[in-house]
N, C-alpha and C. Protein backbone atom coordinates (compact mmCIF):
# COMPACT_ATOMS: atom_id res chain seq x y z
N UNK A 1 0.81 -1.19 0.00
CA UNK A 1 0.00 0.00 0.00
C UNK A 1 0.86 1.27 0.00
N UNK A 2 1.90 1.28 0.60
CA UNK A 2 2.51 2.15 1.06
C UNK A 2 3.82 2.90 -0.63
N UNK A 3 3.72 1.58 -1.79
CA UNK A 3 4.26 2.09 -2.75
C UNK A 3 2.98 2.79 -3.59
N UNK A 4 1.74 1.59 -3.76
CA UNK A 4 0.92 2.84 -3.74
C UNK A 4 0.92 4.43 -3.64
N UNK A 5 0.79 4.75 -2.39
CA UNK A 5 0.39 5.62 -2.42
C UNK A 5 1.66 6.74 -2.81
N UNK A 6 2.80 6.14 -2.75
CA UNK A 6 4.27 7.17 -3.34
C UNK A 6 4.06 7.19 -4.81
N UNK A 7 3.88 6.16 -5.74
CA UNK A 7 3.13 6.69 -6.80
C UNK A 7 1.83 7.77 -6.97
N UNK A 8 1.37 7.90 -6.08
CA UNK A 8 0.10 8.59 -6.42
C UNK A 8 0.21 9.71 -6.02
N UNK A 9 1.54 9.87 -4.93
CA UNK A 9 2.10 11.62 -4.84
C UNK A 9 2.97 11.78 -5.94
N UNK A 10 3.60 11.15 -6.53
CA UNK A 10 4.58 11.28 -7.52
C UNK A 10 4.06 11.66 -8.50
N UNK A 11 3.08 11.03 -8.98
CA UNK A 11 1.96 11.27 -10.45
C UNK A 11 1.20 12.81 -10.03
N UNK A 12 0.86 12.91 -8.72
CA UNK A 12 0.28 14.58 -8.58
C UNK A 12 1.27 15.44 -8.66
N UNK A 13 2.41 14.93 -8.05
CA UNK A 13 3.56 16.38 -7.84
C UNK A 13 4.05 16.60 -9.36
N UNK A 14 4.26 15.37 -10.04
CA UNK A 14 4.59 15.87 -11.80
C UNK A 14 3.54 16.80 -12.54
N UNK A 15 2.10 16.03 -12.16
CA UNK A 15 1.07 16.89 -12.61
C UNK A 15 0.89 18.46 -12.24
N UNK A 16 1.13 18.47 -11.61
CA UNK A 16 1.59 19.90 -10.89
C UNK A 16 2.40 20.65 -11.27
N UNK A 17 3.86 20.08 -11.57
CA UNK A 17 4.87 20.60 -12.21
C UNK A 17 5.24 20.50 -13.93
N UNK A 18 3.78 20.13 -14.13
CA UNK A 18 3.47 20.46 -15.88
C UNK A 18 2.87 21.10 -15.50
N UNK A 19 1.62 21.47 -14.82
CA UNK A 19 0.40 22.61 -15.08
C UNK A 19 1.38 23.96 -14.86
N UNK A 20 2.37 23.60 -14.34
CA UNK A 20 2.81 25.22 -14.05
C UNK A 20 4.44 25.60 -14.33
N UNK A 21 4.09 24.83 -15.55
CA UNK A 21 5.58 24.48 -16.28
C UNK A 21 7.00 24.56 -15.33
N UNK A 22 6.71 23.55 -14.65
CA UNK A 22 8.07 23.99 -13.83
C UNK A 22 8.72 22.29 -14.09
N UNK A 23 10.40 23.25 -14.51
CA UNK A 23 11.25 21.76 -14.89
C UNK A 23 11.31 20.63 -14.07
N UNK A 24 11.03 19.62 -14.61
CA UNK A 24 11.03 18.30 -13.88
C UNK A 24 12.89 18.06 -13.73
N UNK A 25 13.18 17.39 -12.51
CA UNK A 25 14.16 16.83 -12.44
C UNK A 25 14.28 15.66 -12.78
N UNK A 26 15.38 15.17 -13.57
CA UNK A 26 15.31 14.19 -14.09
C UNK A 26 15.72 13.08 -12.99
N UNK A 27 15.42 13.10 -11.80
CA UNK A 27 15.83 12.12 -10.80
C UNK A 27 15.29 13.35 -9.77
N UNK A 28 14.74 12.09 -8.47
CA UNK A 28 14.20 12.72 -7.37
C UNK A 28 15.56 12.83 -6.53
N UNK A 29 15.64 14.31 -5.92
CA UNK A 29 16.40 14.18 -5.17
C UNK A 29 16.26 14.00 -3.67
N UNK A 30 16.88 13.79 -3.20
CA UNK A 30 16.23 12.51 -1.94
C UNK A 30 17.64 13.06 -0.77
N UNK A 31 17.48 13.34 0.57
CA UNK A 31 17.74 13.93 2.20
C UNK A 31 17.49 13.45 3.01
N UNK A 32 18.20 12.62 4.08
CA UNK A 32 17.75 12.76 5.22
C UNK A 32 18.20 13.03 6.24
N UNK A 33 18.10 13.61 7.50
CA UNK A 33 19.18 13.92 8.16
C UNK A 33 18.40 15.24 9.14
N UNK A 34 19.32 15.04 10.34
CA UNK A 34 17.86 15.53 11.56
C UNK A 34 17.93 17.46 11.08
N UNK A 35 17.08 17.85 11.95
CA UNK A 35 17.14 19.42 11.63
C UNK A 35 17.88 20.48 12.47
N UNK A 36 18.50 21.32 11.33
CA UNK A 36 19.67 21.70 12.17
C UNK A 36 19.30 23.61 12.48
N UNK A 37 19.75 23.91 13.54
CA UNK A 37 18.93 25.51 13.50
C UNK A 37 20.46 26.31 12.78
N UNK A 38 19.25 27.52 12.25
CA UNK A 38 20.39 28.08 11.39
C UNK A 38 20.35 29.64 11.59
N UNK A 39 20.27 30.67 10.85
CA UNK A 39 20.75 32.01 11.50
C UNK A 39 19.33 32.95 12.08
N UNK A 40 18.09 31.65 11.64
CA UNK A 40 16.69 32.08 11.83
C UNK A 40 16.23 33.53 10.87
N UNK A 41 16.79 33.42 10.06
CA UNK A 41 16.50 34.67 8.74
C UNK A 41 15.25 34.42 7.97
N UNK A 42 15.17 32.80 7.97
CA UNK A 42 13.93 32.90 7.20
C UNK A 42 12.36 32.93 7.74
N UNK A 43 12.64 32.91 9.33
CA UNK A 43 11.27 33.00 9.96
C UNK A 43 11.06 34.41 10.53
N UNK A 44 12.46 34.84 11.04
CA UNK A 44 12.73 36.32 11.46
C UNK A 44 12.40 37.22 10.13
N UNK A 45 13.64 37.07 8.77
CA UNK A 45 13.11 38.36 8.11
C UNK A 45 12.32 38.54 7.20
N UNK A 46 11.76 37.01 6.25
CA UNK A 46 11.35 36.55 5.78
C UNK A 46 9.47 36.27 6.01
N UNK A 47 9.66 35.63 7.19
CA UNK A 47 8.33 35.04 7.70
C UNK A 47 8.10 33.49 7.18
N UNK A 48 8.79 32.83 6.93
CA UNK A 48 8.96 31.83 6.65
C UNK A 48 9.99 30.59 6.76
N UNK A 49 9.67 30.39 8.16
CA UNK A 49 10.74 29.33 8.49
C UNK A 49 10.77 28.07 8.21
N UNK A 50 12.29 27.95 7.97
CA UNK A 50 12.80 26.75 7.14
C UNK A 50 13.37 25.77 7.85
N UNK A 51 13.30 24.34 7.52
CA UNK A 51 13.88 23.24 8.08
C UNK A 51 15.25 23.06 7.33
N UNK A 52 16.63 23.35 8.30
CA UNK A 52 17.47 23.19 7.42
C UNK A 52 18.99 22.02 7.61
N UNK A 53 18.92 21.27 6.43
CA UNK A 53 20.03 20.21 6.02
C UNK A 53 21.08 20.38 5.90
N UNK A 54 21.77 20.98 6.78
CA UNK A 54 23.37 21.37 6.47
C UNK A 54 24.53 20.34 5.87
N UNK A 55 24.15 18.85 5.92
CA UNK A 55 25.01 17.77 5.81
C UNK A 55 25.05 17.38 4.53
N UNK A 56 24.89 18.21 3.23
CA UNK A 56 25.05 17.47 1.84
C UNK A 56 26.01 18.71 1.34
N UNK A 57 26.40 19.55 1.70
CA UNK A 57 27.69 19.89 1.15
C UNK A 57 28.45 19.42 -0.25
N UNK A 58 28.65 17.82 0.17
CA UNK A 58 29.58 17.18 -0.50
C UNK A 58 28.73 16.55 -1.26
N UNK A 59 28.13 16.41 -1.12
CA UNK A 59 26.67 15.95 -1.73
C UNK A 59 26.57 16.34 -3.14
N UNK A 60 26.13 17.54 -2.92
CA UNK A 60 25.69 18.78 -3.77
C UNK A 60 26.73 18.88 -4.88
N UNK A 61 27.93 19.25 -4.06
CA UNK A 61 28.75 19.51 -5.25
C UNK A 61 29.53 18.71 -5.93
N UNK A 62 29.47 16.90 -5.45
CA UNK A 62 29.66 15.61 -5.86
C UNK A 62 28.33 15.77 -7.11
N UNK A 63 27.24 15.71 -6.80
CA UNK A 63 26.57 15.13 -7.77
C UNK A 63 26.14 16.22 -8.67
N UNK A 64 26.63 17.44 -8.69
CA UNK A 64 26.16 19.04 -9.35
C UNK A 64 25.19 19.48 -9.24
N UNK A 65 24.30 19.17 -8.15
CA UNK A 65 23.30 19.47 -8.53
C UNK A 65 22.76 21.57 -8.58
N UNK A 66 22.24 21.41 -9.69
CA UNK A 66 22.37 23.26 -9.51
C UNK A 66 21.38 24.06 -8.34
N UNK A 67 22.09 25.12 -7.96
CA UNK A 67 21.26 25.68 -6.95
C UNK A 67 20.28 26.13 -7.43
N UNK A 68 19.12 26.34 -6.53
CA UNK A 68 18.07 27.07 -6.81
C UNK A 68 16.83 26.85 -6.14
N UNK A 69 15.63 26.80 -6.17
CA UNK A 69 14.56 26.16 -5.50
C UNK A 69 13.88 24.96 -5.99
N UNK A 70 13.73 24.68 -5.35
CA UNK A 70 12.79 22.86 -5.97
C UNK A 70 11.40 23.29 -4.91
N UNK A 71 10.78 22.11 -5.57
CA UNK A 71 9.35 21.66 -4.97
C UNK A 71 9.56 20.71 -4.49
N UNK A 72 8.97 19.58 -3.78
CA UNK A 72 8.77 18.06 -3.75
C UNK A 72 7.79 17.83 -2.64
N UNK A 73 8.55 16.64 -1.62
CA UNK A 73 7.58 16.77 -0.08
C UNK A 73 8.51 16.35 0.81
N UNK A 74 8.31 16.41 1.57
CA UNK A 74 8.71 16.26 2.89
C UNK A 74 8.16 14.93 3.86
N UNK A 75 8.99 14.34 4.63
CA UNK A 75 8.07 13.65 5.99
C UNK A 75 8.92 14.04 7.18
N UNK A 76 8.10 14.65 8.12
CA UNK A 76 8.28 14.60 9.82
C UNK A 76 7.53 14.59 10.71
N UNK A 77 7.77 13.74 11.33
CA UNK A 77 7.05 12.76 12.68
C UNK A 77 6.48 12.35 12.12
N UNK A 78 6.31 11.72 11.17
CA UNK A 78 5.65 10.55 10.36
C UNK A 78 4.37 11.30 9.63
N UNK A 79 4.71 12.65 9.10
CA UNK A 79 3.52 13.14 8.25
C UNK A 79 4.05 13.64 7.22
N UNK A 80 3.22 13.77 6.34
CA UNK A 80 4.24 14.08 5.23
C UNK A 80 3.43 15.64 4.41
N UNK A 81 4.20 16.18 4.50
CA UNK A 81 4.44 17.69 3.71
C UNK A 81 4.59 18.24 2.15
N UNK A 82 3.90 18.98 1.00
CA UNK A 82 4.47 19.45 0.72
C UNK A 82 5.34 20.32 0.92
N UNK A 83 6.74 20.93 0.08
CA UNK A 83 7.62 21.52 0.59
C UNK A 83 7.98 22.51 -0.52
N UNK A 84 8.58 23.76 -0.06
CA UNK A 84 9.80 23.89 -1.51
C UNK A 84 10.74 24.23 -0.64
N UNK A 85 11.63 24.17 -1.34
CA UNK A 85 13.43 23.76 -0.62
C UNK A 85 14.20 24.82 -1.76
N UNK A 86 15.72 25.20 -0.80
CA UNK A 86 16.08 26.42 -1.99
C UNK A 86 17.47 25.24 -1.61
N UNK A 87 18.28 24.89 -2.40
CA UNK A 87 19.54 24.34 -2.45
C UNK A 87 20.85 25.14 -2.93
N UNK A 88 21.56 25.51 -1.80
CA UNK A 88 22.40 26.89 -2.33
C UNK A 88 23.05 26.97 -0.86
N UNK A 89 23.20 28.03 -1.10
CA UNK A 89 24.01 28.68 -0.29
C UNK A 89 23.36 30.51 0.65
N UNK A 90 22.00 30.28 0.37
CA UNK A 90 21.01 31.31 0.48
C UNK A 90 21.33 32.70 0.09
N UNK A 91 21.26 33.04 -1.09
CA UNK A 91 21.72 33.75 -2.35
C UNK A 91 20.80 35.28 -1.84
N UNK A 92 19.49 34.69 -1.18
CA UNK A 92 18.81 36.05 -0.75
C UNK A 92 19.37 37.25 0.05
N UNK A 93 20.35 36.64 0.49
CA UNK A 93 21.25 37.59 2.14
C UNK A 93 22.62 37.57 1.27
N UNK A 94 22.05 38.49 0.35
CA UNK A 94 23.49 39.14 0.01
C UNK A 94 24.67 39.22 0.72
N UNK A 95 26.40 39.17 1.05
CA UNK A 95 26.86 39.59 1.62
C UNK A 95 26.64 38.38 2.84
N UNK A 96 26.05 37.48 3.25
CA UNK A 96 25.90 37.07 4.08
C UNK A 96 25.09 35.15 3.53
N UNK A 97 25.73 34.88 2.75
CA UNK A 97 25.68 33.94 2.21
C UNK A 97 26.43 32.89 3.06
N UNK A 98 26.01 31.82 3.25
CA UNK A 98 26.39 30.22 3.93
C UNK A 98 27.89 29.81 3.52
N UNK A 99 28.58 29.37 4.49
CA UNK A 99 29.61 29.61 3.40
C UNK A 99 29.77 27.77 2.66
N UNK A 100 28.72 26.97 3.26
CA UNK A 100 28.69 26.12 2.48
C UNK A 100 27.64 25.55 1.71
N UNK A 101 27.03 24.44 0.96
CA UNK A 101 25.61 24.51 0.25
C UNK A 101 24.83 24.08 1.13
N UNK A 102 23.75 24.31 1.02
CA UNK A 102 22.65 23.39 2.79
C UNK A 102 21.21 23.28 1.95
N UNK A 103 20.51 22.55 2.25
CA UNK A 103 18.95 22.55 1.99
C UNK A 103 18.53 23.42 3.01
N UNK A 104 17.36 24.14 2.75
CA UNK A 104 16.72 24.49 3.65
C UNK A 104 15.33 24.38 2.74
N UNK A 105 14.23 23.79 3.62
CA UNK A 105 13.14 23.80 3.45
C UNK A 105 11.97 24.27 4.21
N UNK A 106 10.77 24.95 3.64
CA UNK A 106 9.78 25.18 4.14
C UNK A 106 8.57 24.66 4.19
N UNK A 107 8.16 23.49 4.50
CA UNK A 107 7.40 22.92 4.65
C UNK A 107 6.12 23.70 4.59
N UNK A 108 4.65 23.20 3.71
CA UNK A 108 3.79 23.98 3.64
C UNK A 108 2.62 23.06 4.09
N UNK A 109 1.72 23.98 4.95
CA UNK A 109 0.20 23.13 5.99
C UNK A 109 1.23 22.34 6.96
N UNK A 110 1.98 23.18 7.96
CA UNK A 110 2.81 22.07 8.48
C UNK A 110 2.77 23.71 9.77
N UNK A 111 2.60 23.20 11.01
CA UNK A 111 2.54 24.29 11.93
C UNK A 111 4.02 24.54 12.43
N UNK A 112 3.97 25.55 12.22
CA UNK A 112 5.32 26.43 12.22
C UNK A 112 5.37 27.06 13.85
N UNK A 113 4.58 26.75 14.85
CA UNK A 113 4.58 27.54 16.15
C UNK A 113 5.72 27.02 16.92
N UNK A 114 6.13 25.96 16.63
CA UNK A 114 7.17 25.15 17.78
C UNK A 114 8.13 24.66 16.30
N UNK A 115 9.81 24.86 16.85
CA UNK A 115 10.62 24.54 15.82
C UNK A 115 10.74 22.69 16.04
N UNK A 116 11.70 22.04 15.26
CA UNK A 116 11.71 20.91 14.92
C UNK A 116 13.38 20.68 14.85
N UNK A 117 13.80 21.18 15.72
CA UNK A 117 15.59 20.42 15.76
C UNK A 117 15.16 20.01 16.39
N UNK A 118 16.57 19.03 15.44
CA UNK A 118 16.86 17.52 15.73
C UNK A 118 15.86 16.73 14.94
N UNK A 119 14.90 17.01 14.91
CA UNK A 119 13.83 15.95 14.31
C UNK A 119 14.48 15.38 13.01
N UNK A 120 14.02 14.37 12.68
CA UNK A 120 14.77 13.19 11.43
C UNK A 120 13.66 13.77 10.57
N UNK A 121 14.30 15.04 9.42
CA UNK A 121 13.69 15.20 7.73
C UNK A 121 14.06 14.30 7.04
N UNK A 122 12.64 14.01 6.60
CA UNK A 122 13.37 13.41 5.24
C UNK A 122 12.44 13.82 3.45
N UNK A 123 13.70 14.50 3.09
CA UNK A 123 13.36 15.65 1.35
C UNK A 123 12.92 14.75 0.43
N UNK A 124 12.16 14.95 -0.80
CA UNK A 124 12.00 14.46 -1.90
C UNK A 124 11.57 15.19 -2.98
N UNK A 125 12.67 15.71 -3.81
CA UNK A 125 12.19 17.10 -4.73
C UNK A 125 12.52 16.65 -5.95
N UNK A 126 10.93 16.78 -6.61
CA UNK A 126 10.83 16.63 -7.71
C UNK A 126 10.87 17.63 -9.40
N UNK A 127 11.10 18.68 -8.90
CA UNK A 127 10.79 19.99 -9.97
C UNK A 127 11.84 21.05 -9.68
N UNK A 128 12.26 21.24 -10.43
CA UNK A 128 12.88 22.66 -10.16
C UNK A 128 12.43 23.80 -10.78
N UNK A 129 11.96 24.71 -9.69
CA UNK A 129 11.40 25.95 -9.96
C UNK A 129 11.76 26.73 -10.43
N UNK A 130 13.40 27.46 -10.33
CA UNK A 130 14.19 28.59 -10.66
C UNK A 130 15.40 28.78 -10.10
N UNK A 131 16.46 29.49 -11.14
CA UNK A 131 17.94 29.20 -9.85
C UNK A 131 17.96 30.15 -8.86
């Protein structure tokens, strides 16, 4: 049941990312790894706080993947999320850029009142939105 139903998010999240022409990745890219707190910019200046993956570094720039934002979903505490995720080096804070690559994601319909370090994310991004 349970491949089920990963097909049947997979077939919506593509459908999704044709209706709104956004590039499919040609492979899901796939995270896991607990949540790490970071300079709190995106809930502080932003309003939108992010769950963030500091541990693919080597990852990233092993497998090229290009920076920018993706879509996909998310699972934590055993629920699962859409998400979009920016993979970079957070390009928004000019001058104040990461000095290494990190996921950070924002989980969406997912209550943002209490943070989530430490908790075990785990990413699955299927589209890329824009660099």
């Amino acid at each position: 049941m349970n491949q089920l139903i990963a097909i049947i998010l997979i077939i919506s999240l593509y459908s999704l990312c044709i209706s709104m022409k956004i590039e499919l990745s040609n492979r899901i890219i796939s995270a896991i790894g607990p949540v790490a707190m970071g300079y709190g910019r995106g809930s502080k200046k932003l309003g939108f706080p992010t769950a963030n993956l500091p541990y693919f570094d080597y990852h990233i720039k092993r497998d090229q993947l290009q920076h920018g934002v993706y879509l996909g979903w998310a699972y934590l505490n055993n629920k699962r999320y859409n998400c979009v995720s920016n993979i970079g080096t957070s390009p928004t804070f000019v001058g104040q850029e990461n000095k290494i690559s990190i996921i950070e994601s924002y989980l969406l319909d997912c209550d943002h009142s209490s943070d989530f370090y430490s908790e075990l994310l785990s990413i699955y991004l299927i589209g890329f939105i824009r660099p």
